[in-house]
C-alpha atoms as a PDB file:
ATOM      1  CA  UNK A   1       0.832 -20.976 -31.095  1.00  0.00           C
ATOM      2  CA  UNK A   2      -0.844 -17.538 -31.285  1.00  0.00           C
ATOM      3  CA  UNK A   3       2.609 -15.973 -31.979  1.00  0.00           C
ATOM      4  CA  UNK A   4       2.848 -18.183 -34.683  1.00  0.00           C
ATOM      5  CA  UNK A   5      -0.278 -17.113 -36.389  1.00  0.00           C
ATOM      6  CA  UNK A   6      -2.325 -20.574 -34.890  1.00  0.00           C
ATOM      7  CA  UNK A   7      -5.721 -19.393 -34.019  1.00  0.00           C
ATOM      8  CA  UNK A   8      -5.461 -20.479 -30.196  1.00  0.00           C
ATOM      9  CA  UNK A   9      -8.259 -20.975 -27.773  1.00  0.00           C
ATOM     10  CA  UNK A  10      -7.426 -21.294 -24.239  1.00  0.00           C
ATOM     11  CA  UNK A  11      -9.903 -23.630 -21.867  1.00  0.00           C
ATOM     12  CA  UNK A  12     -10.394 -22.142 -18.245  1.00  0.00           C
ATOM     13  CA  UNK A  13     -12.573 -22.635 -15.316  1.00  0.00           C
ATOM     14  CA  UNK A  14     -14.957 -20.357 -13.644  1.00  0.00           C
ATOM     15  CA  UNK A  15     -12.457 -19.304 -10.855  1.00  0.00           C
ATOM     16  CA  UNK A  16      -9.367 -18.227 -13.445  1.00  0.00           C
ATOM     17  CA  UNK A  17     -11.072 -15.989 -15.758  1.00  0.00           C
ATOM     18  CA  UNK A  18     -10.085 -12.861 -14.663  1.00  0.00           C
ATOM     19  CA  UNK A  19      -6.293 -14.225 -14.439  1.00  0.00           C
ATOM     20  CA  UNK A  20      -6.673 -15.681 -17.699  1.00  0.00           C
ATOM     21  CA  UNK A  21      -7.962 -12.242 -18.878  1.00  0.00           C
ATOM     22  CA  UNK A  22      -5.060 -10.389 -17.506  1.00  0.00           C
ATOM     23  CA  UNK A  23      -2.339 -13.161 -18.513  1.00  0.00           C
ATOM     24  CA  UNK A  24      -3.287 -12.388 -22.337  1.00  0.00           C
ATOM     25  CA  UNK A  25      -3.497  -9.167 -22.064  1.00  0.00           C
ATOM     26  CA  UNK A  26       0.359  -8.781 -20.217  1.00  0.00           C
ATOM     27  CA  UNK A  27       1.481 -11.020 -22.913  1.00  0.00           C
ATOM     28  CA  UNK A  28       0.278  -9.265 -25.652  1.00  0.00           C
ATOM     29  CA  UNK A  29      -3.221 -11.149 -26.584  1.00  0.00           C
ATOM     30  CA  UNK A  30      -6.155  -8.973 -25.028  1.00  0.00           C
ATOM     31  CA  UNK A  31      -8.555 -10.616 -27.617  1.00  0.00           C
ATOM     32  CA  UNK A  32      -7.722 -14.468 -26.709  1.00  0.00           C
ATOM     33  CA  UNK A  33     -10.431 -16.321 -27.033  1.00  0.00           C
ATOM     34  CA  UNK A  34     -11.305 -18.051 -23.921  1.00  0.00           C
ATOM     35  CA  UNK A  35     -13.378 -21.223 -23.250  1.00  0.00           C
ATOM     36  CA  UNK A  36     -14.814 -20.831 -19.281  1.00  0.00           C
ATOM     37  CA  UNK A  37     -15.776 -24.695 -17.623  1.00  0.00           C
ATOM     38  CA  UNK A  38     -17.195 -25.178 -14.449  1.00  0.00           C
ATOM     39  CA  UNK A  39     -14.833 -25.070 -11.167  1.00  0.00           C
ATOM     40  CA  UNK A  40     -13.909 -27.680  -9.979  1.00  0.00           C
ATOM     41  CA  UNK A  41     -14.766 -29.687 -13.277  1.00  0.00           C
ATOM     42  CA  UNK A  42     -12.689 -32.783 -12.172  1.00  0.00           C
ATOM     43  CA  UNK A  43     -15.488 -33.505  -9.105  1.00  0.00           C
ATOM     44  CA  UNK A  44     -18.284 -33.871 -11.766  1.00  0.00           C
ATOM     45  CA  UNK A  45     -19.990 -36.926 -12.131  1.00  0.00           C
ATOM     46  CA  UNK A  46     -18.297 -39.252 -15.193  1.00  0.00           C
ATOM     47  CA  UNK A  47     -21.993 -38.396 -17.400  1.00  0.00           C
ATOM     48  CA  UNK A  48     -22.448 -34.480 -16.330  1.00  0.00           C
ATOM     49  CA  UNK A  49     -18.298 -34.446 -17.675  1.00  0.00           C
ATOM     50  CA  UNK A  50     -18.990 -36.400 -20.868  1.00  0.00           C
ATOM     51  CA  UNK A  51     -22.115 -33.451 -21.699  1.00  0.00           C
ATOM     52  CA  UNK A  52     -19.891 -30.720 -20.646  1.00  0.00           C
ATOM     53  CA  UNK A  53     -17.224 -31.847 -23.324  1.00  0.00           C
ATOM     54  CA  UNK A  54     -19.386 -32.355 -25.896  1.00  0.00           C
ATOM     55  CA  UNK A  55     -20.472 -28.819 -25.457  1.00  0.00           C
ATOM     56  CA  UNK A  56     -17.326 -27.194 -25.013  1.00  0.00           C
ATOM     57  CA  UNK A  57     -15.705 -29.122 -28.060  1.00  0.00           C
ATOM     58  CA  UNK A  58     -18.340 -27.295 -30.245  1.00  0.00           C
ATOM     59  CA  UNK A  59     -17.406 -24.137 -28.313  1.00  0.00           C
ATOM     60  CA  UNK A  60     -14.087 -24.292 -29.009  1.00  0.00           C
ATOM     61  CA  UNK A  61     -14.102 -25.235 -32.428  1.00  0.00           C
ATOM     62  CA  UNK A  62     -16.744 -21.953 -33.021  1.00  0.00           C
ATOM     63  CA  UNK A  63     -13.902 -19.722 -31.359  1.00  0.00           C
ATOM     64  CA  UNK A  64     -11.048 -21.257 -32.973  1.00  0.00           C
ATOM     65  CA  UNK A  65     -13.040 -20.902 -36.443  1.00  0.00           C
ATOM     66  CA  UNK A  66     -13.887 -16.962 -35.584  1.00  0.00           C
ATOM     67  CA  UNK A  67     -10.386 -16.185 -34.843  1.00  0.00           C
ATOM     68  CA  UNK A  68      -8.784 -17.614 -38.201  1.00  0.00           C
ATOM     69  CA  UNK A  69     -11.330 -15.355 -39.936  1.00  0.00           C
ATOM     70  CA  UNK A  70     -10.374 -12.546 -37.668  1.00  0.00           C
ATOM     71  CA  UNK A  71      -6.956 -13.096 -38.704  1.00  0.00           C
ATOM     72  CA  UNK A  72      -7.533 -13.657 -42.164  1.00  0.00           C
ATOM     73  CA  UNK A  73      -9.516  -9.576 -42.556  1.00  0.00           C
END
């Protein structure tokens, strides 16, 4: 999507950041935004999940939202 000119934000736990990091920058994206959850997030209790979304959704739409006006300047 980002070579298409889609604002993109990629979701990632603790333990892949640094891969994520390099994967974006080998392809060509060192300023993807990243989103960083908890690792494991699938162990979490049902609740502590449901707060963690509701969180990260506003994250995500805040870093999707800065990169289309990074794109637009």
């Amino acid at each position: 999507m980002q070579k298409r000119g889609i604002p993109t934000v990629t979701v990632v736990t603790e333990k892949f950041v640094s891969l994520a990091k390099a994967s974006a920058r080998a392809l060509g994206y060192p300023d993807l935004p990243l989103v960083v959850v908890p690792h494991p997030f699938e162990t979490l209790p049902r609740e502590r999940l449901r707060e963690l979304a509701e969180q990260k959704v506003e994250e995500c739409i805040a870093r999707v939202c800065e990169a289309a006006v990074a794109a637009h300047h």
